[in-house]
Protein backbone atom coordinates (compact mmCIF):
# COMPACT_ATOMS: atom_id res chain seq x y z
CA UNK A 1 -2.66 53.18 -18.63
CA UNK A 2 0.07 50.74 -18.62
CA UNK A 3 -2.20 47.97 -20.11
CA UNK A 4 -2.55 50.46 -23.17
CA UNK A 5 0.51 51.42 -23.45
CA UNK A 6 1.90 47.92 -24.21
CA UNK A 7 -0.94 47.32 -26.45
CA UNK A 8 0.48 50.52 -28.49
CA UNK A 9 4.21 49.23 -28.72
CA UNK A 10 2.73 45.70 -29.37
CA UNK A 11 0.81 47.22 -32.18
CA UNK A 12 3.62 49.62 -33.10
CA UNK A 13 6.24 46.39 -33.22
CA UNK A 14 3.96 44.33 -35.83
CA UNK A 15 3.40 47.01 -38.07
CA UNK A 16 7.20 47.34 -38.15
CA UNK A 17 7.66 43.63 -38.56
CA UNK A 18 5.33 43.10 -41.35
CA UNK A 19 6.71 46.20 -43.20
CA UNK A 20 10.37 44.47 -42.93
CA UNK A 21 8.32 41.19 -44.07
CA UNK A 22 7.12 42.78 -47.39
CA UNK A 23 10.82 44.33 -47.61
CA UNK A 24 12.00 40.49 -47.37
CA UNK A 25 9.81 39.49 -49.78
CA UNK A 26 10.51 41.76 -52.17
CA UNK A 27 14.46 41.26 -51.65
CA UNK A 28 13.54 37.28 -52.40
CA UNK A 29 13.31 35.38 -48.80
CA UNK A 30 11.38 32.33 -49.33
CA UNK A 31 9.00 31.12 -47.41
CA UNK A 32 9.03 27.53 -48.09
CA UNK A 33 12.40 26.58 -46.64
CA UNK A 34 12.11 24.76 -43.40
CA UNK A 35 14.49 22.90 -42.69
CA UNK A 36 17.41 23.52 -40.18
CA UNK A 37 20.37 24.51 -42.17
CA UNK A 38 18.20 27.48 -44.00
CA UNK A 39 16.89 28.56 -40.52
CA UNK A 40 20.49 28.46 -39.75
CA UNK A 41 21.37 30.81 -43.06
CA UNK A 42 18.53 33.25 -41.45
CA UNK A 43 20.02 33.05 -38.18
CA UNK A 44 23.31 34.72 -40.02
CA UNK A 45 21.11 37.61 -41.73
CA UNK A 46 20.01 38.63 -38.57
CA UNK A 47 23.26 38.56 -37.08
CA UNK A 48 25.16 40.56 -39.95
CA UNK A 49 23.07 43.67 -38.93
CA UNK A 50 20.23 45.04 -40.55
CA UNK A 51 17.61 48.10 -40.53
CA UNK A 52 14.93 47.72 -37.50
CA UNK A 53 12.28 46.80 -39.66
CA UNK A 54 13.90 44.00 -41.33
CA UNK A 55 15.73 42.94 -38.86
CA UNK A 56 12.70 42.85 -36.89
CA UNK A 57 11.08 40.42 -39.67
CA UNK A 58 13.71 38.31 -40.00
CA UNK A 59 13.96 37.50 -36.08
CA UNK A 60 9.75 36.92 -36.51
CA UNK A 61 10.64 34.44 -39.73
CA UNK A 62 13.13 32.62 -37.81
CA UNK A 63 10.62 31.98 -34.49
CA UNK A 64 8.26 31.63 -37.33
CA UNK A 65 10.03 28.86 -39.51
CA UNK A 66 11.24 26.87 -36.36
CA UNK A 67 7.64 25.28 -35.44
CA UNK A 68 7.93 23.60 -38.56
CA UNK A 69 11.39 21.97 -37.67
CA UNK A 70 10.40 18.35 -36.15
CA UNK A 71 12.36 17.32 -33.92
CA UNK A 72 15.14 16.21 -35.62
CA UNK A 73 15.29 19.36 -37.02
CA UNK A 74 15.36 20.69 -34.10
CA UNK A 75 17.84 18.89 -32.64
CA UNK A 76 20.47 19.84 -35.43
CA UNK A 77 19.21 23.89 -35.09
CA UNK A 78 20.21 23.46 -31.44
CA UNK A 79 23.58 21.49 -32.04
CA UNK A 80 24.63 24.22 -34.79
CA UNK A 81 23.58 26.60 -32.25
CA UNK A 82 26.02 25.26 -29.54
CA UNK A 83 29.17 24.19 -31.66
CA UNK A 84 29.21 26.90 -34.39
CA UNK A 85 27.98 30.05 -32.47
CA UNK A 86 30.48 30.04 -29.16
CA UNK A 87 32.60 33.43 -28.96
CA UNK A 88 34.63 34.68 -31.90
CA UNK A 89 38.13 32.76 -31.03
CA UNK A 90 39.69 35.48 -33.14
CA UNK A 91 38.53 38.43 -30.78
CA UNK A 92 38.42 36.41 -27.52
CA UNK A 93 42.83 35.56 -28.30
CA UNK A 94 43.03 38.93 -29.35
CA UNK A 95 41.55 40.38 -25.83
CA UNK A 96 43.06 37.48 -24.10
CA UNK A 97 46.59 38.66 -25.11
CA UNK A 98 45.76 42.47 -24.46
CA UNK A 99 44.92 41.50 -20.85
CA UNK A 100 47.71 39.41 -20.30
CA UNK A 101 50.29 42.34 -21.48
CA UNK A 102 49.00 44.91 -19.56
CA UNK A 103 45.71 44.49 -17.16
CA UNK A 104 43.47 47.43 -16.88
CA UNK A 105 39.97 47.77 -16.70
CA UNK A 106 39.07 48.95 -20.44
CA UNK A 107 41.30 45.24 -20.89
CA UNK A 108 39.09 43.25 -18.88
CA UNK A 109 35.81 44.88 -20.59
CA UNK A 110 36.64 43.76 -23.45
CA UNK A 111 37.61 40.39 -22.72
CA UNK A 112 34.22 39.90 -21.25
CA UNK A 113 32.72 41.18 -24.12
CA UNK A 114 35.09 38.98 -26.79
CA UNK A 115 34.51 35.98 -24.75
CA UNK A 116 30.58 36.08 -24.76
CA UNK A 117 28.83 33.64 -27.26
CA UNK A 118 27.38 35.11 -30.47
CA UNK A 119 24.15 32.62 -29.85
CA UNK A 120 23.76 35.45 -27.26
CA UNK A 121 23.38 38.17 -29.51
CA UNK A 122 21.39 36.08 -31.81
CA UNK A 123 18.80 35.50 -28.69
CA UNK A 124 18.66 38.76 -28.23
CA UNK A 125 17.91 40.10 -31.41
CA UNK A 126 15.25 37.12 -32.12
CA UNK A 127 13.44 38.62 -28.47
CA UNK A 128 12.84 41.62 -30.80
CA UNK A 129 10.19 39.86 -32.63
CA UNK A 130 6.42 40.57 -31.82
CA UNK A 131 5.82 37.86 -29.37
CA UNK A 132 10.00 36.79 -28.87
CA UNK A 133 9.82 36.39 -25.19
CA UNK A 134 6.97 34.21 -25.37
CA UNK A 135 8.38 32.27 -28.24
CA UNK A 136 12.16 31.65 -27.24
CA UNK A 137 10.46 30.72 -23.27
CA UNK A 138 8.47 27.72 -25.68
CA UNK A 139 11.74 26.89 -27.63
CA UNK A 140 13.58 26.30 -24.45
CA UNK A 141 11.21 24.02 -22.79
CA UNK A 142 12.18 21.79 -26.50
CA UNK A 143 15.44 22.44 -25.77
CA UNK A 144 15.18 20.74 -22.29
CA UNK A 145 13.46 17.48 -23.89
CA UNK A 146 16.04 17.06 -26.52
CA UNK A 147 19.31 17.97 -24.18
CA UNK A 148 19.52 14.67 -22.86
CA UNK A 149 22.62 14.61 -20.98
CA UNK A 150 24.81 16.20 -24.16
CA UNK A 151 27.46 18.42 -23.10
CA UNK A 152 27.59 21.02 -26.44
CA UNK A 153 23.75 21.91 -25.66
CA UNK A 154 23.64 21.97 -21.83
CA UNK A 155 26.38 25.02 -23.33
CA UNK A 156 23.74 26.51 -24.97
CA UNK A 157 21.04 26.23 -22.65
CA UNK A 158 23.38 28.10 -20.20
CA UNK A 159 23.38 31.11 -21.99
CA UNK A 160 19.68 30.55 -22.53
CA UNK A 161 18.73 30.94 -19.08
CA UNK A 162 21.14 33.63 -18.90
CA UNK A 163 19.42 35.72 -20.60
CA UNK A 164 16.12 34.44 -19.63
CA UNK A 165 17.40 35.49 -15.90
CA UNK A 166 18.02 38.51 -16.66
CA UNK A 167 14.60 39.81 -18.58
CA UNK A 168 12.59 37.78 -15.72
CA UNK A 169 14.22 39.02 -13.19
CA UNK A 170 12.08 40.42 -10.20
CA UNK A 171 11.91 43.78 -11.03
CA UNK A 172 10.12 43.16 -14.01
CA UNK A 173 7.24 40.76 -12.24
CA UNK A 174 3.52 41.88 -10.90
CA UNK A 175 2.00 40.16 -8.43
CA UNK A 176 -1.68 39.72 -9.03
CA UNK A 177 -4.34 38.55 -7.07
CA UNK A 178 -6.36 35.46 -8.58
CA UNK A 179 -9.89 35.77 -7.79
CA UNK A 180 -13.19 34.92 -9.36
CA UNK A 181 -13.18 38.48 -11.36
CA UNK A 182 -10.33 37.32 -12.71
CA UNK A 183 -10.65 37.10 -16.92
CA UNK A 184 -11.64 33.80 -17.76
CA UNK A 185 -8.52 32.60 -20.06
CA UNK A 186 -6.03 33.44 -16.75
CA UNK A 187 -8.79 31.28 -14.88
CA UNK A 188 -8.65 28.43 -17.12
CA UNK A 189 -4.97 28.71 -17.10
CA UNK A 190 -4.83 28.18 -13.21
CA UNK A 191 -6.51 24.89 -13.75
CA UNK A 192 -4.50 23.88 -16.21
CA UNK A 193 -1.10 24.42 -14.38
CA UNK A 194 -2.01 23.23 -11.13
CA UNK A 195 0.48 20.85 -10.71
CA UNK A 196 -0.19 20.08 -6.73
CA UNK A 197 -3.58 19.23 -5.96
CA UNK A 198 -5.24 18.92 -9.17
CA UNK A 199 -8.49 21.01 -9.85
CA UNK A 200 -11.27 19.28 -10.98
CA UNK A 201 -13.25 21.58 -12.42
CA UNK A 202 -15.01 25.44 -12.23
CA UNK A 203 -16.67 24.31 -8.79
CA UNK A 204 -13.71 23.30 -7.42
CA UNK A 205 -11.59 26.08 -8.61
CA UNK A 206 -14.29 28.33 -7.20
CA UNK A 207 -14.14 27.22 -3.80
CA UNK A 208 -10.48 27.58 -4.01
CA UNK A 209 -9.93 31.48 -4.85
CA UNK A 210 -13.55 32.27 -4.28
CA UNK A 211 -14.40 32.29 -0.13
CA UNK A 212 -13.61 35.00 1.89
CA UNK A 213 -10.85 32.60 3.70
CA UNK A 214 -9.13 31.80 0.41
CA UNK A 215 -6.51 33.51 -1.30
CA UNK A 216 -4.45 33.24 -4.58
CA UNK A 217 -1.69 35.03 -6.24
CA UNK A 218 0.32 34.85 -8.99
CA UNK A 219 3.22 36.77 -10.71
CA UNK A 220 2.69 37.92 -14.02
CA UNK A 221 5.50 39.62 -16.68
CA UNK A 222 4.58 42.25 -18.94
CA UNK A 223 5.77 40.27 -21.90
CA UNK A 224 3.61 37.43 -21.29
CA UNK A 225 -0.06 39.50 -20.05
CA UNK A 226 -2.00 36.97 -19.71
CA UNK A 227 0.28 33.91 -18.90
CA UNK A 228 0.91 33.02 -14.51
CA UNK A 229 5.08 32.84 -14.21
CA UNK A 230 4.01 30.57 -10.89
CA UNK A 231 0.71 30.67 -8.47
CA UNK A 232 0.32 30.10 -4.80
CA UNK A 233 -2.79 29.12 -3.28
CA UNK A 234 -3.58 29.83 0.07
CA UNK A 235 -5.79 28.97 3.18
CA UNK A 236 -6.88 30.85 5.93
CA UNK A 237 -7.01 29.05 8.96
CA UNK A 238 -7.21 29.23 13.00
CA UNK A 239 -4.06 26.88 13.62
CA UNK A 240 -1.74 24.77 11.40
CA UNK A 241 -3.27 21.87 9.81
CA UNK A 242 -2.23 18.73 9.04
CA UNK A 243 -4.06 17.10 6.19
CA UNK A 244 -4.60 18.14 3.02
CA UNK A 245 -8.37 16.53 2.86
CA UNK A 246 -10.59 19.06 4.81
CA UNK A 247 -9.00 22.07 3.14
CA UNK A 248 -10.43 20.75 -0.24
CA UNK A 249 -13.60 19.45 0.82
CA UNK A 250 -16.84 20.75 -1.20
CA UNK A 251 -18.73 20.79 2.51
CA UNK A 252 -15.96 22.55 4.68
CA UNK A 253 -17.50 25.65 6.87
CA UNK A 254 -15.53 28.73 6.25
CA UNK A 255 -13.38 30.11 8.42
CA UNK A 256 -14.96 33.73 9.71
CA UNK A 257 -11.36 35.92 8.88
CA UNK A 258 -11.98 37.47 12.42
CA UNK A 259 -10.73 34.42 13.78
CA UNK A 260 -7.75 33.47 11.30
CA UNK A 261 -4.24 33.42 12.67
CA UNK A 262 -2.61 30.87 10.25
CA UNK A 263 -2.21 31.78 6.61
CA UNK A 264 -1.66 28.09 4.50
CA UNK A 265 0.40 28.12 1.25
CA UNK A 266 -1.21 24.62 0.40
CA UNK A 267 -0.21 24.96 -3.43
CA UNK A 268 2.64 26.26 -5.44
CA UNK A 269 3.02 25.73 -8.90
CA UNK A 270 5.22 26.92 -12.01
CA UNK A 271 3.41 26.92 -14.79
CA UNK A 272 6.05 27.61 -17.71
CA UNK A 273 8.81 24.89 -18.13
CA UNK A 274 11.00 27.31 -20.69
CA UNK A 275 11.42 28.89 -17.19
CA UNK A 276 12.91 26.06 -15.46
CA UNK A 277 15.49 26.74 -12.79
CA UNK A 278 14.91 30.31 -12.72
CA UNK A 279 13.54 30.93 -9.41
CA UNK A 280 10.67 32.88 -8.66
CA UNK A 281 8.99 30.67 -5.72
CA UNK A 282 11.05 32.61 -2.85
CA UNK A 283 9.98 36.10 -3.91
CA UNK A 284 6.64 35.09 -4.49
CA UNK A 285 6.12 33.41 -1.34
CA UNK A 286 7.72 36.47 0.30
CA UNK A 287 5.74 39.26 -0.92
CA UNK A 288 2.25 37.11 -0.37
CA UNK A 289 3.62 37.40 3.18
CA UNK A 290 3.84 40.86 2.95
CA UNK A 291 0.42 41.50 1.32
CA UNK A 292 -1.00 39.29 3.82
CA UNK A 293 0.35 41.03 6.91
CA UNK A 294 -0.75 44.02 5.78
CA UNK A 295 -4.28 42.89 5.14
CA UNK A 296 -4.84 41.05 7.97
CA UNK A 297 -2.26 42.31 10.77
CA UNK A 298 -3.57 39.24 13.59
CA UNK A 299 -2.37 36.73 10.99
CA UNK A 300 0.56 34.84 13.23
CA UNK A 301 1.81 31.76 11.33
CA UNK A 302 2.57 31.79 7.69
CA UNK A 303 3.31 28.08 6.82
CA UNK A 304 2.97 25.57 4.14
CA UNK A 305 1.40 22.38 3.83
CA UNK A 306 3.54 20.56 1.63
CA UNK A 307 3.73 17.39 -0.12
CA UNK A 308 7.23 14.93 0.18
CA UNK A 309 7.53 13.47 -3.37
CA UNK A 310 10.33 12.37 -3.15
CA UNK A 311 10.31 9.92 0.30
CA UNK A 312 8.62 6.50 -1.25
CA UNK A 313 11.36 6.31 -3.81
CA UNK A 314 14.04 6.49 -1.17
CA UNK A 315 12.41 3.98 0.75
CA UNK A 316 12.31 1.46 -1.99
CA UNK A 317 15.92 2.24 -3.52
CA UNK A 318 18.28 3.97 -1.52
CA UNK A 319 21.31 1.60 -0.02
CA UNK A 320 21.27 3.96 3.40
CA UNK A 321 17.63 3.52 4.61
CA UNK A 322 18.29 2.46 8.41
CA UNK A 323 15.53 -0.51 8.68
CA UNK A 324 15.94 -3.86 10.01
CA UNK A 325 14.34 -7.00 7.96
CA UNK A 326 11.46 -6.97 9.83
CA UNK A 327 10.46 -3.62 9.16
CA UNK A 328 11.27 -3.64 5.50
CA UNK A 329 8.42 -6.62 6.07
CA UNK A 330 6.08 -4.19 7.58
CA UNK A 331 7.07 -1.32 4.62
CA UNK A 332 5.50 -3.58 2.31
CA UNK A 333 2.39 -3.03 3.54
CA UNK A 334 2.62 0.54 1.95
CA UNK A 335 1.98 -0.80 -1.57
CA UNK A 336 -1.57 -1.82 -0.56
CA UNK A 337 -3.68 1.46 -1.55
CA UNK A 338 -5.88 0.53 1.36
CA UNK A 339 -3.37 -0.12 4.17
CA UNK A 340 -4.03 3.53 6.02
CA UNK A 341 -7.81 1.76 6.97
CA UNK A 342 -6.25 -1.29 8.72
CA UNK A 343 -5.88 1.11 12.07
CA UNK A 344 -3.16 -1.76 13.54
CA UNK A 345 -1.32 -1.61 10.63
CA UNK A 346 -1.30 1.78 10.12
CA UNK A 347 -0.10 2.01 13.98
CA UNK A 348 2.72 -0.10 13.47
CA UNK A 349 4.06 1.69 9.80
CA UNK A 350 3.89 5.30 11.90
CA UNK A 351 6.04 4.29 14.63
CA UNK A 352 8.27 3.23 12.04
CA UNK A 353 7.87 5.79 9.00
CA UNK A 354 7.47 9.22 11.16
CA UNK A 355 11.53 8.69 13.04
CA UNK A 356 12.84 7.52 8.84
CA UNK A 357 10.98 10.63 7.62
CA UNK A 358 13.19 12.69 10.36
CA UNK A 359 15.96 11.06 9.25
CA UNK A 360 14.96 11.49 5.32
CA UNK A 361 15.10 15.33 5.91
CA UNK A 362 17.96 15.80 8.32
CA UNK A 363 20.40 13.25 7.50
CA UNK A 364 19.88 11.63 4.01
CA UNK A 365 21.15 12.88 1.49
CA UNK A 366 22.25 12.28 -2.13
CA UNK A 367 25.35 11.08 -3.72
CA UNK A 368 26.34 15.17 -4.41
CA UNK A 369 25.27 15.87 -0.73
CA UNK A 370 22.30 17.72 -1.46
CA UNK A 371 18.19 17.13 0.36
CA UNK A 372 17.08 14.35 -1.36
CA UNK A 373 13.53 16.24 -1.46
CA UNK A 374 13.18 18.88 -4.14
CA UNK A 375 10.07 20.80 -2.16
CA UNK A 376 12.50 20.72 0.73
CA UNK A 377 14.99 22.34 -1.06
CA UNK A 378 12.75 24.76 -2.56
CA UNK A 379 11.46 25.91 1.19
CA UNK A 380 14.63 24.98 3.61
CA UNK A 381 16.95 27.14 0.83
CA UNK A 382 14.42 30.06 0.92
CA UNK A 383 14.89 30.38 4.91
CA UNK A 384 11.85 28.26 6.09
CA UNK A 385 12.27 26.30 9.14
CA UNK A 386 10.76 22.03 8.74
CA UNK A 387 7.70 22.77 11.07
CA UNK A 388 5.99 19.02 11.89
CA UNK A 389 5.57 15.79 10.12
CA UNK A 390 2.00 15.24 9.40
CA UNK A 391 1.13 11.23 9.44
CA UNK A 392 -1.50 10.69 7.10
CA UNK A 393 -1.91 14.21 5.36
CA UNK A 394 -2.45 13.41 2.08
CA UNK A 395 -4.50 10.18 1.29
CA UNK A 396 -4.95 11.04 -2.30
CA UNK A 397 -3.53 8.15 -4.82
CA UNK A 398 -0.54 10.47 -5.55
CA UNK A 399 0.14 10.94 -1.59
CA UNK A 400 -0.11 7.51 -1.19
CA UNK A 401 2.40 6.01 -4.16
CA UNK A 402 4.78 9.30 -3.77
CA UNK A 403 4.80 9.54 0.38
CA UNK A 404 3.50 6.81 2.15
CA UNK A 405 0.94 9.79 2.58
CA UNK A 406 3.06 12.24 4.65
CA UNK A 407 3.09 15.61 4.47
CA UNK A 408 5.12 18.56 5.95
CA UNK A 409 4.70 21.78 7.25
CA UNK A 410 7.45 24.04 6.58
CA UNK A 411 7.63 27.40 8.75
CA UNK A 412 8.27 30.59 7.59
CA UNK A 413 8.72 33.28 10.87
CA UNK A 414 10.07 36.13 8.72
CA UNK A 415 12.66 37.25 11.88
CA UNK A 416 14.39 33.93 10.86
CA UNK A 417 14.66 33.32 7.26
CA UNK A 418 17.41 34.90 6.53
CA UNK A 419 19.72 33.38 9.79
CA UNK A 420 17.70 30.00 8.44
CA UNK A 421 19.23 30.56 4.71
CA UNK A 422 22.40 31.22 5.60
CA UNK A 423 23.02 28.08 7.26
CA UNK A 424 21.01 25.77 4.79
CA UNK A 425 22.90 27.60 1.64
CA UNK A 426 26.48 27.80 3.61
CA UNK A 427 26.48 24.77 6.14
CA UNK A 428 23.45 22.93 4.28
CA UNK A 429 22.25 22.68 8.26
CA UNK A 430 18.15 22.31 7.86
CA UNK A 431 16.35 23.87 10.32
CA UNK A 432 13.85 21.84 12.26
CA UNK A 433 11.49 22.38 15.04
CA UNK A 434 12.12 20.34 18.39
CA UNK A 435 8.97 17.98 17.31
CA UNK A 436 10.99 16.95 14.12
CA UNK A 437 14.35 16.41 15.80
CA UNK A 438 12.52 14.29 18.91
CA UNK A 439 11.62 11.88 15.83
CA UNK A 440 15.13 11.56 14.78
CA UNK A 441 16.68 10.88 18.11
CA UNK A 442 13.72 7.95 18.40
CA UNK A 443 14.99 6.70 15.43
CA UNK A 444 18.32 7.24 17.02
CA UNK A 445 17.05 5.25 19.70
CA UNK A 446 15.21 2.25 17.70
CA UNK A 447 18.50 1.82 15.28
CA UNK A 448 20.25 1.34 18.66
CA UNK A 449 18.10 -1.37 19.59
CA UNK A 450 18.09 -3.14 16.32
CA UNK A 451 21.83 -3.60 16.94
CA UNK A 452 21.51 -5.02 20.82
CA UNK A 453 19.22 -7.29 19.35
């Protein structure tokens, strides 16, 4: 019932748009112009206030002209955006001074009102078009290739997101399960976005959703149907592995569920950039907890295995990395794709890479004081707890150049995640198991000895 219900007011909202398009037509809109400053002169239409139907139009003819903007066009639809569409100064002084004279509530209403962008508004009113949310979600991810560091449009993507926050907020997501009923375009999709461990093809993707000890789900909004917000996929296992490898292989036995006590979250992936920095990973991962628990009550770990992309480039350029000369020697080794088969070798770079991955999670950090590591942001600030370091868990190219081939394990024991947030968001204190910190006071140790030397 819901599915046709949406199809109605889908249908229902482009009959009413291409009524106010013939309306438009008639009243003289051209179609050919296409370049920024008449999109802007549309932009102003919509925001003087008309009927439903052609205001409805006119947001679809804006979205509409846009695509053909290149992207210098673009770029100067964005900038007129950001300098000329800011709060009406008139009204914001006006409010300003009313507030100042005599402070009351209706006062400070309306000074938040006065002082909120019209861009706002004119986002709004464009997310009435058939297809808006979609639309302005695509014209966002542009806006985050052309910002480039400039102040006036970092403005204006701030009150993007704003408003993207709000209408994706959790309340509005469904979590689905992914399996291999699932329609074929969502499927396809799901490969596409898999921005972990990349899926070959149907095979592999079959093996991943398909066996009775694999699980995926994904978040959906009811503006975008058919379109994953983010996906997690997910291994059933007896104990907490430690390589990525034998969870992927074509061969690998399944796991009878009877005997499953360790639920993997091997793979998380967003899959819509317009969405960037509008966090969906920590519910998601949460409720899949929830859904699993329920299903399968004898399920005792819920953990992730979890690449480190971010510990290579430290090693190679960050001033703080507490080596000696000798051992920056032996690091070099790492930029030999095949040094993981030279078992001596591979000795020697774990006694020293396992204590400087300790240290690259619990005391590195960067010049703002923040985990170097975005996953480990992502899974310390959600209330998960940094489990073991796995030597040798991902031997894929892309493990190899991004993390010397390290992965993590990050815990998440639901009687802790919120004790474990707390301190990560308030003290930025990173929970680690005793395994992890042992590491760090053997590098403690082996620093020590470097100096006595």
């Amino acid at each position: 019932m819901p599915a046709r219900n949406n199809a109605f007011f889908s249908d229902l909202l482009a009959s009413i748009s291409e009524r106010g398009r013939t309306l438009l037509r008639r009243a003289g809109s051209s179609d050919d112009k296409q370049d920024a400053s008449d999109l802007i002169e549309l932009c102003e239409a919509l925001l003087s206030g008309r009927g439903e139907a052609s205001g409805t139009a006119m947001a679809r003819e804006v979205l509409d002209r846009y695509h053909h903007l290149d992207e210098t066009g673009r770029l100067s639809f964005f900038g007129n955006l950001a300098r000329h569409y800011g709060p009406d100064r008139e009204k914001l002084a006006h409010a300003i001074e009313s507030w100042r004279s005599q402070p009351n509530d209706a006062d400070a209403s309306d000074l938040h009102f006065a002082s909120e962008p019209r861009r706002q508004e004119l986002i709004r009113r464009l997310n009435r078009a058939p297809g808006g949310t979609s639309e302005l979600v695509s014209m966002r991810a542009d806006l985050l290739d052309l910002m480039n560091g400039d102040k006036d449009l970092a403005a204006l993507d701030r009150d993007v997101v704003h408003l993207l926050a709000s209408w994706f907020n959790r309340g509005f997501l469904v979590l689905r399960r992914i399996d291999w009923s699932t329609p074929a375009n969502i499927l396809e999709k799901i490969i596409r976005y898999e921005a972990v461990h990349e899926i070959r093809d149907w095979d592999d993707l079959r093996r991943r959703i398909d066996p009775a000890d694999r699980r995926c789900y994904a978040f959906f909004h009811p503006a975008l149907v058919d379109e994953p917000l983010i996906f997690v996929e997910v291994a059933l296992t007896e104990s907490i592995p430690g390589a990525i490898a034998p969870l992927l292989a074509e061969d690998r036995q399944p796991v009878p569920i009877e005997r499953a006590r360790t639920a993997v979250f091997y793979s998380i992936s967003n899959t819509q950039r317009g969405l960037g920095g509008i966090s969906f990973g920590n519910f998601l991962i949460k409720q899949v907890v929830e859904e699993l628990r329920r299903e399968l009550p004898k399920l005792e770990n819920f953990v992730t295995l979890s690449p480190v992309p971010g510990f290579m480039s430290w090693l190679k350029k960050a001033s703080d990395v507490p080596v000696s000369d000798e051992e920056r020697v032996l690091l070099e080794n790492l930029e030999r794709p095949d040094w993981f088969e030279n078992a001596e070798i591979a000795t020697q770079l774990r006694s020293v890479v396992e204590p400087l991955a300790a240290y690259y999670f619990l005391k590195a950090r960067t010049p703002k004081g923040r985990l170097i590591d975005s996953v480990a942001r992502f899974h310390l600030g959600n209330g998960a707890r940094l489990e073991r370091i796995d030597w040798l868990g991902d031997l894929s190219p892309k493990g190899l150049r991004e993390s010397a081939g390290i992965m993590v394990n990050y815990l998440y024991r639901l009687e802790d995640i919120e004790k474990n947030h707390e301190a990560y968001a308030n003290q930025g204190t990173v929970a680690a198991s005793s395994a992890v910190k042992k590491l760090l006071k053997n590098e403690g140790r082996r620093l020590l000895d470097m100096r006595l030397s």
